[in-house]
Protein backbone atom coordinates (compact mmCIF):
# COMPACT_ATOMS: atom_id res chain seq x y z
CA UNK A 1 100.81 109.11 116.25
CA UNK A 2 103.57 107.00 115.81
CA UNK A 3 107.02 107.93 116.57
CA UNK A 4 109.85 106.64 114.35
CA UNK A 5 113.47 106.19 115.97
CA UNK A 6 116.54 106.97 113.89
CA UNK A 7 119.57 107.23 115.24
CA UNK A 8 119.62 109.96 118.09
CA UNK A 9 116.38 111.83 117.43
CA UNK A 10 112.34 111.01 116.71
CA UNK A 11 110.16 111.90 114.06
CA UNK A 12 106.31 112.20 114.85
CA UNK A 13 104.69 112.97 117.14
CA UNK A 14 105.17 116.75 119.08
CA UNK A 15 108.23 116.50 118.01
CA UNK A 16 110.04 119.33 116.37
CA UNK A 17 110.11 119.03 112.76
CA UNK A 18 112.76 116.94 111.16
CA UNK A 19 114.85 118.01 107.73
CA UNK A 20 115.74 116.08 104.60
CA UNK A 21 117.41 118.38 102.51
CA UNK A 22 120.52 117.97 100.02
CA UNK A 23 120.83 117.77 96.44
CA UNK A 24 118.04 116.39 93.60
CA UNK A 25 120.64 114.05 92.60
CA UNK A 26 124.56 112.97 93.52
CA UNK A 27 126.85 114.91 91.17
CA UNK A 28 130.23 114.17 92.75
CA UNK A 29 130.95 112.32 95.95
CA UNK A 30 133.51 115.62 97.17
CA UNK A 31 130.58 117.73 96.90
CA UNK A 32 128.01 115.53 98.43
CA UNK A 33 130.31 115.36 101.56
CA UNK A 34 130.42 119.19 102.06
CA UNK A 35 126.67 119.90 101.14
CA UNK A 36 125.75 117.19 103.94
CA UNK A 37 128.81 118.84 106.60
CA UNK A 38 127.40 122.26 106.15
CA UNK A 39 123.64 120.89 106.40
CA UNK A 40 124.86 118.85 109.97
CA UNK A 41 126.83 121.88 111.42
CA UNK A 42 123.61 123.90 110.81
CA UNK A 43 121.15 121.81 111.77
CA UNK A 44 122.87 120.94 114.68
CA UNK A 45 123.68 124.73 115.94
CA UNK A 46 119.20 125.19 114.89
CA UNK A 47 119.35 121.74 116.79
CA UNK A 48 116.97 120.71 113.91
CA UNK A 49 117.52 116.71 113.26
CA UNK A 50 118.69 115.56 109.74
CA UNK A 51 118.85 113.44 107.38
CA UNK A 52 120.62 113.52 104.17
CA UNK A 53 118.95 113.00 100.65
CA UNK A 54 120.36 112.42 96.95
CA UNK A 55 119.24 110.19 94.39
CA UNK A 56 122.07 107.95 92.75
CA UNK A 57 119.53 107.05 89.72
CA UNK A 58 116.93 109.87 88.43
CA UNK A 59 115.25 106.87 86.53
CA UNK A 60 112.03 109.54 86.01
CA UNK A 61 113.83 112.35 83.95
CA UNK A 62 111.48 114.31 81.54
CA UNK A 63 114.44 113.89 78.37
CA UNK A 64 116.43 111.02 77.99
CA UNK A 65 119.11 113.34 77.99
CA UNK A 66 119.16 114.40 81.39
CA UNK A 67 121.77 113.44 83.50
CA UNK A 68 120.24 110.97 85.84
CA UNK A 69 123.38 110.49 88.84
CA UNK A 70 126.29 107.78 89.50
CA UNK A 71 124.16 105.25 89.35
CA UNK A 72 123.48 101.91 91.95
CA UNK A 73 127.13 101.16 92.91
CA UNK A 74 128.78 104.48 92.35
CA UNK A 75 126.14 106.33 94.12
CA UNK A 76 125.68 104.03 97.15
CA UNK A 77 129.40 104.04 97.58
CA UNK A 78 128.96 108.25 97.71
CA UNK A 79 126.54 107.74 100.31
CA UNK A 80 128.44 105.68 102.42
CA UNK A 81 131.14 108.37 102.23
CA UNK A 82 128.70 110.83 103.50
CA UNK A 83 127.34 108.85 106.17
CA UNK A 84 130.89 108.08 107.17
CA UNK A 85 132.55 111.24 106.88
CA UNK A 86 129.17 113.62 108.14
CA UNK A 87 128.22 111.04 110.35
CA UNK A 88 124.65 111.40 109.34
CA UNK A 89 121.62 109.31 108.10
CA UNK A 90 121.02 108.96 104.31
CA UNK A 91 117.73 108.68 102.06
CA UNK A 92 117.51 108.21 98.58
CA UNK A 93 114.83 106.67 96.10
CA UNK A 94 115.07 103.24 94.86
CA UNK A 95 113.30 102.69 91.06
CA UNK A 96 113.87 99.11 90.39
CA UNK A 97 113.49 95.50 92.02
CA UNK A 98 116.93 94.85 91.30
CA UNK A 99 118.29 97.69 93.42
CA UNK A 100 116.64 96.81 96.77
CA UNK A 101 118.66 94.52 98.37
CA UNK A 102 122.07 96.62 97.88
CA UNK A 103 120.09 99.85 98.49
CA UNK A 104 118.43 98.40 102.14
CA UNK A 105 122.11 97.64 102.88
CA UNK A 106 123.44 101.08 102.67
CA UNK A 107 120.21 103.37 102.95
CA UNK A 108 118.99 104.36 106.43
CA UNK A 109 115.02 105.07 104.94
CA UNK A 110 114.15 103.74 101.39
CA UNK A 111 112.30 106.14 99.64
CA UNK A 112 109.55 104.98 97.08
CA UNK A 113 109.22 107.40 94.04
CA UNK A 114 105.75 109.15 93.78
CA UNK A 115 105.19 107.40 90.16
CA UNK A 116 105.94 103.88 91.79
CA UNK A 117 103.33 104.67 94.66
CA UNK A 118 100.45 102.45 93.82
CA UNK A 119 102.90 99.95 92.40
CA UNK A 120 101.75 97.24 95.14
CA UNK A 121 104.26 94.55 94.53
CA UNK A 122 107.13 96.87 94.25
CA UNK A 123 105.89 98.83 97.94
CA UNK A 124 105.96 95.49 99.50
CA UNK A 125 109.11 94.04 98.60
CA UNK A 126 110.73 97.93 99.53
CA UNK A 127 108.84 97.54 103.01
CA UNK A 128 110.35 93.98 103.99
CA UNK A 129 113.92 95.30 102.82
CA UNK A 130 113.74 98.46 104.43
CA UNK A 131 114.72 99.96 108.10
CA UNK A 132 112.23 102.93 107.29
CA UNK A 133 110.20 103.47 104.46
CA UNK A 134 109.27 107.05 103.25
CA UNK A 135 106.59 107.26 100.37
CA UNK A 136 106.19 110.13 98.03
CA UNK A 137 102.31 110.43 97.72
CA UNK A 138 101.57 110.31 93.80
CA UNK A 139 100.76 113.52 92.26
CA UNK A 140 97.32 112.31 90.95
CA UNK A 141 96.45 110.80 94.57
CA UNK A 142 94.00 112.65 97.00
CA UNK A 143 94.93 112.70 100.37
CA UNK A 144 92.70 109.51 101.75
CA UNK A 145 93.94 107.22 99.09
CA UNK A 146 97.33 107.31 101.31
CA UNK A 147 95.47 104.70 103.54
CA UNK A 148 95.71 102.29 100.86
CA UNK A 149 99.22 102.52 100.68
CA UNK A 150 99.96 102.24 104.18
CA UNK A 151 97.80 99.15 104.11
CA UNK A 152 99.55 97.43 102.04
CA UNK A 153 103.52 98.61 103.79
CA UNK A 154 101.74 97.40 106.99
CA UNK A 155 100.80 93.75 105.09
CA UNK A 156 104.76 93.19 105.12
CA UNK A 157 104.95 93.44 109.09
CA UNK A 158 106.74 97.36 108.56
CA UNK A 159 105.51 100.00 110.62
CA UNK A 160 108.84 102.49 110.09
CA UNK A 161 106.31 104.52 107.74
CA UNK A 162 106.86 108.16 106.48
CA UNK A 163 104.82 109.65 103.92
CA UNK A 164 105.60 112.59 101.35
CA UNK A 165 102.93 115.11 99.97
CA UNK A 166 104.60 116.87 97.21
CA UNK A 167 101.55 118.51 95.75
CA UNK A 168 99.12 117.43 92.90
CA UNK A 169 98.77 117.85 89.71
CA UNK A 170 96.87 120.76 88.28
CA UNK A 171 96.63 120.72 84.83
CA UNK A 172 99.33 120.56 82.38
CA UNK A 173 102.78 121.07 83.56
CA UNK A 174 101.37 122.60 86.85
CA UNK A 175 101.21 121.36 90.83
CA UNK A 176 99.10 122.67 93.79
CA UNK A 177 99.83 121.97 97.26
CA UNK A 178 96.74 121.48 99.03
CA UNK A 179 97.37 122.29 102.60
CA UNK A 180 94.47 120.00 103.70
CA UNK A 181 96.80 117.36 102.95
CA UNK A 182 98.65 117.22 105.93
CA UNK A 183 96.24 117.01 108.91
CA UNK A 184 94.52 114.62 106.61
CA UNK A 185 97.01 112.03 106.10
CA UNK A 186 98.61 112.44 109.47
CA UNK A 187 94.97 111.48 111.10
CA UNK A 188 96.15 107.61 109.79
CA UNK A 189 98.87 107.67 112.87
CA UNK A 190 101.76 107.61 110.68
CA UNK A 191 104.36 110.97 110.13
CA UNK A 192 104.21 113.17 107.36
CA UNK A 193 106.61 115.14 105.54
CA UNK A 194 106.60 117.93 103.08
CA UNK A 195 108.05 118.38 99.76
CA UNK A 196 108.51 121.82 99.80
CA UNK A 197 110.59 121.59 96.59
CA UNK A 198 109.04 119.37 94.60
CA UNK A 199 106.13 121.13 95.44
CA UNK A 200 107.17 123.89 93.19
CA UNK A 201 107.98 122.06 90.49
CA UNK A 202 106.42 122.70 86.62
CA UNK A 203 106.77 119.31 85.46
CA UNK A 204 107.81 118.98 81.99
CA UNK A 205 107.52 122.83 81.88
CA UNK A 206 111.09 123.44 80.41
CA UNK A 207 110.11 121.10 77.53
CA UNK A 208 113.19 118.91 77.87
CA UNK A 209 113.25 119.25 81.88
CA UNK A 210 111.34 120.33 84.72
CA UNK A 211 110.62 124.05 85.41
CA UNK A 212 110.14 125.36 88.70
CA UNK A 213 109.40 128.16 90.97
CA UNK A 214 111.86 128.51 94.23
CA UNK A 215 110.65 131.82 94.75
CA UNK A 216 107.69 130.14 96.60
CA UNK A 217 109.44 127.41 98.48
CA UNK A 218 109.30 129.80 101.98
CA UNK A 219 105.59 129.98 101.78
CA UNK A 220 104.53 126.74 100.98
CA UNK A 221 107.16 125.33 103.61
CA UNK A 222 105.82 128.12 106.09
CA UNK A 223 102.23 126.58 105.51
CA UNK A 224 102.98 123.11 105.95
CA UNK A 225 104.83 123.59 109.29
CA UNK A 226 101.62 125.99 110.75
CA UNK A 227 99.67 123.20 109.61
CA UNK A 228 101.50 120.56 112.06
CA UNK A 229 104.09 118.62 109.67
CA UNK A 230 106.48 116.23 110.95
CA UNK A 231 109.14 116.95 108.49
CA UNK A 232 110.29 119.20 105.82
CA UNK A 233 112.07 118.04 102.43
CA UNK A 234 114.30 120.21 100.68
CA UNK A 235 115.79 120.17 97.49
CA UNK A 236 119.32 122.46 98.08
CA UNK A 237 122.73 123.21 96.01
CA UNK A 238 125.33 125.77 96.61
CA UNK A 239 124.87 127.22 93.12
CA UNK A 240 120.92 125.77 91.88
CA UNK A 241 121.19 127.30 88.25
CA UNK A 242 124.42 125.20 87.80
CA UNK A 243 122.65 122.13 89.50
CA UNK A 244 122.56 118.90 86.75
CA UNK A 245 118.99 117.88 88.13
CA UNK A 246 116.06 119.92 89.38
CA UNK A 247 117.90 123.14 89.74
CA UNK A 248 114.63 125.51 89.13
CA UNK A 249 113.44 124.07 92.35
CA UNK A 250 116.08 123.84 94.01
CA UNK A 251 117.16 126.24 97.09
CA UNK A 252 120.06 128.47 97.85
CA UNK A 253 122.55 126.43 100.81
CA UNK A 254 123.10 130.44 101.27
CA UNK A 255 119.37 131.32 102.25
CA UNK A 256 118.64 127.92 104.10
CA UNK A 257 119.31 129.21 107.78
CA UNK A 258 116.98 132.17 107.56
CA UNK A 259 114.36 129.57 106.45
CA UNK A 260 115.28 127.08 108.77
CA UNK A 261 114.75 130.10 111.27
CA UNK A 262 111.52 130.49 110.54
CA UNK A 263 110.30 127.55 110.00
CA UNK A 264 111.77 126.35 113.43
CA UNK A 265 109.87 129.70 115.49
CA UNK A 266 106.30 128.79 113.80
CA UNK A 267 107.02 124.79 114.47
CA UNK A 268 107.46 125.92 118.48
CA UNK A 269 104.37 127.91 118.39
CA UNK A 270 102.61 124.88 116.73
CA UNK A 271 103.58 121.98 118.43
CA UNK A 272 103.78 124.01 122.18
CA UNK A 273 100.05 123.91 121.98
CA UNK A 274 99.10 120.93 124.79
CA UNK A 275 95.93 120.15 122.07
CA UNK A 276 98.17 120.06 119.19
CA UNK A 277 97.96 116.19 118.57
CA UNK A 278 94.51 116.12 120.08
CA UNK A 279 93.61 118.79 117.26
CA UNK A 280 95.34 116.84 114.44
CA UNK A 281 93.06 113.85 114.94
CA UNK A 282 89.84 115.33 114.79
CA UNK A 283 88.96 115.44 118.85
């Protein structure tokens, strides 16, 4: 399994898991800085490592009325201001060739939208530009077409490789997380994170926006740590109806630490198992 260095802690391996959690998108940069300064202090006292996510552009809205963030400039500068001011490591998705560069520069992992996925030219140009690359696995992918994808990050000389399951489509409007998934993709050496968040989603199911079911988030995020995962993702918001993007989704900042709590006392019973990466690759 290989182990991916970012700033003071590791992801992969028997590590603990890691969390990327803050909001679906930047709404104001005073905000941003106190989601990601409660998120550090509490991470820090679960001594749980973190990173920081928020998209600047939601360039894959259902309604081209929905607000989509800051934007490229405006929302790197935010995230500067958070990495400054928190002190932490920032992700955030980049949609467009044009955005790479500037993003690489401020980013600490470049994440590539599930939609853009299988986009091959668009992968490669984010893996030579990038410190670490985290890929949301497309919702009409199965698990083993993730090789293909790391194939081609690896053809650019990157091996700073995350990848995202975020569940797959079922349906209309509907996603299922499958929790085969995980041991699955992790058996091609590389971490994986889950999308507990996104995993919830009803795409499309508001008509105009995204529905989605937070009610569920614990369980699906308490399967996908049993079942070995190097990472969690998490969509949260001090106040998720009131959220501008993805709000349905979307969990409490209030309820986080009694999560976090349990996520962190099944990922100890996991990973304290001396077969546990033995196990995860088929021995």
């Amino acid at each position: 399994m290989k182990q991916i260095k970012l700033n003071n802690f590791t992801i992969g391996g028997n590590n603990g898991f890691t969390l990327i959690a803050g909001p679906c998108v930047l709404e104001d940069e005073t905000a941003a800085v106190e989601i990601a300064l409660y998120l550090k202090e509490l991470t820090k006292k679960m001594q749980i490592p973190f990173v920081f996510k928020a998209s600047y552009d939601k360039a894959n809205r259902t309604s081209i009325e929905s607000y989509r963030g800051p934007g490229l400039a405006g929302g790197l500068k935010m995230l500067e201001k958070v990495k400054k001011e928190a002190g932490v490591p920032v992700i955030s998705d980049v949609h467009r060739f044009e955005e790479i560069d500037e993003a690489a520069a401020v980013l600490d992992i470049m994440q590539v939208p599930a939609f853009l996925c299988r986009q091959t030219d668009f992968v490669v140009e984010v893996a030579k530009k990038a410190k670490i690359i985290n890929v949301k696995k497309g919702q009409f992918l199965a698990p083993w077409d993730v090789v293909n994808i790391i194939e081609k990050i690896k053809s650019a000389g990157m091996e700073h490789i995350l990848i995202t399951e975020r569940g797959a489509s079922f349906g209309y409007n509907n996603l299922v997380f499958d929790v085969r998934a995980l041991p699955i993709m992790r058996q091609m050496g590389y971490p994986v994170i889950f999308d507990a968040t996104h995993s919830v989603q009803l795409p499309g199911g508001a008509g105009t926006a995204s529905g989605g079911q937070r009610e569920m988030v614990p369980y699906l995020a308490r399967a996908a740590v049993a079942a070995g995962v190097d990472g969690i993702f998490m969509e949260v918001h001090p106040d998720p109806p009131q959220a501008l993007c993805d709000g349905a989704n979307s969990v409490y900042l209030s309820s986080l630490e009694k999560l976090l709590t349990e996520l962190k006392k099944i990922d100890e019973i996991v990973k304290t198992a001396a077969d546990f990466d033995r196990g995860q690759a088929g021995h």
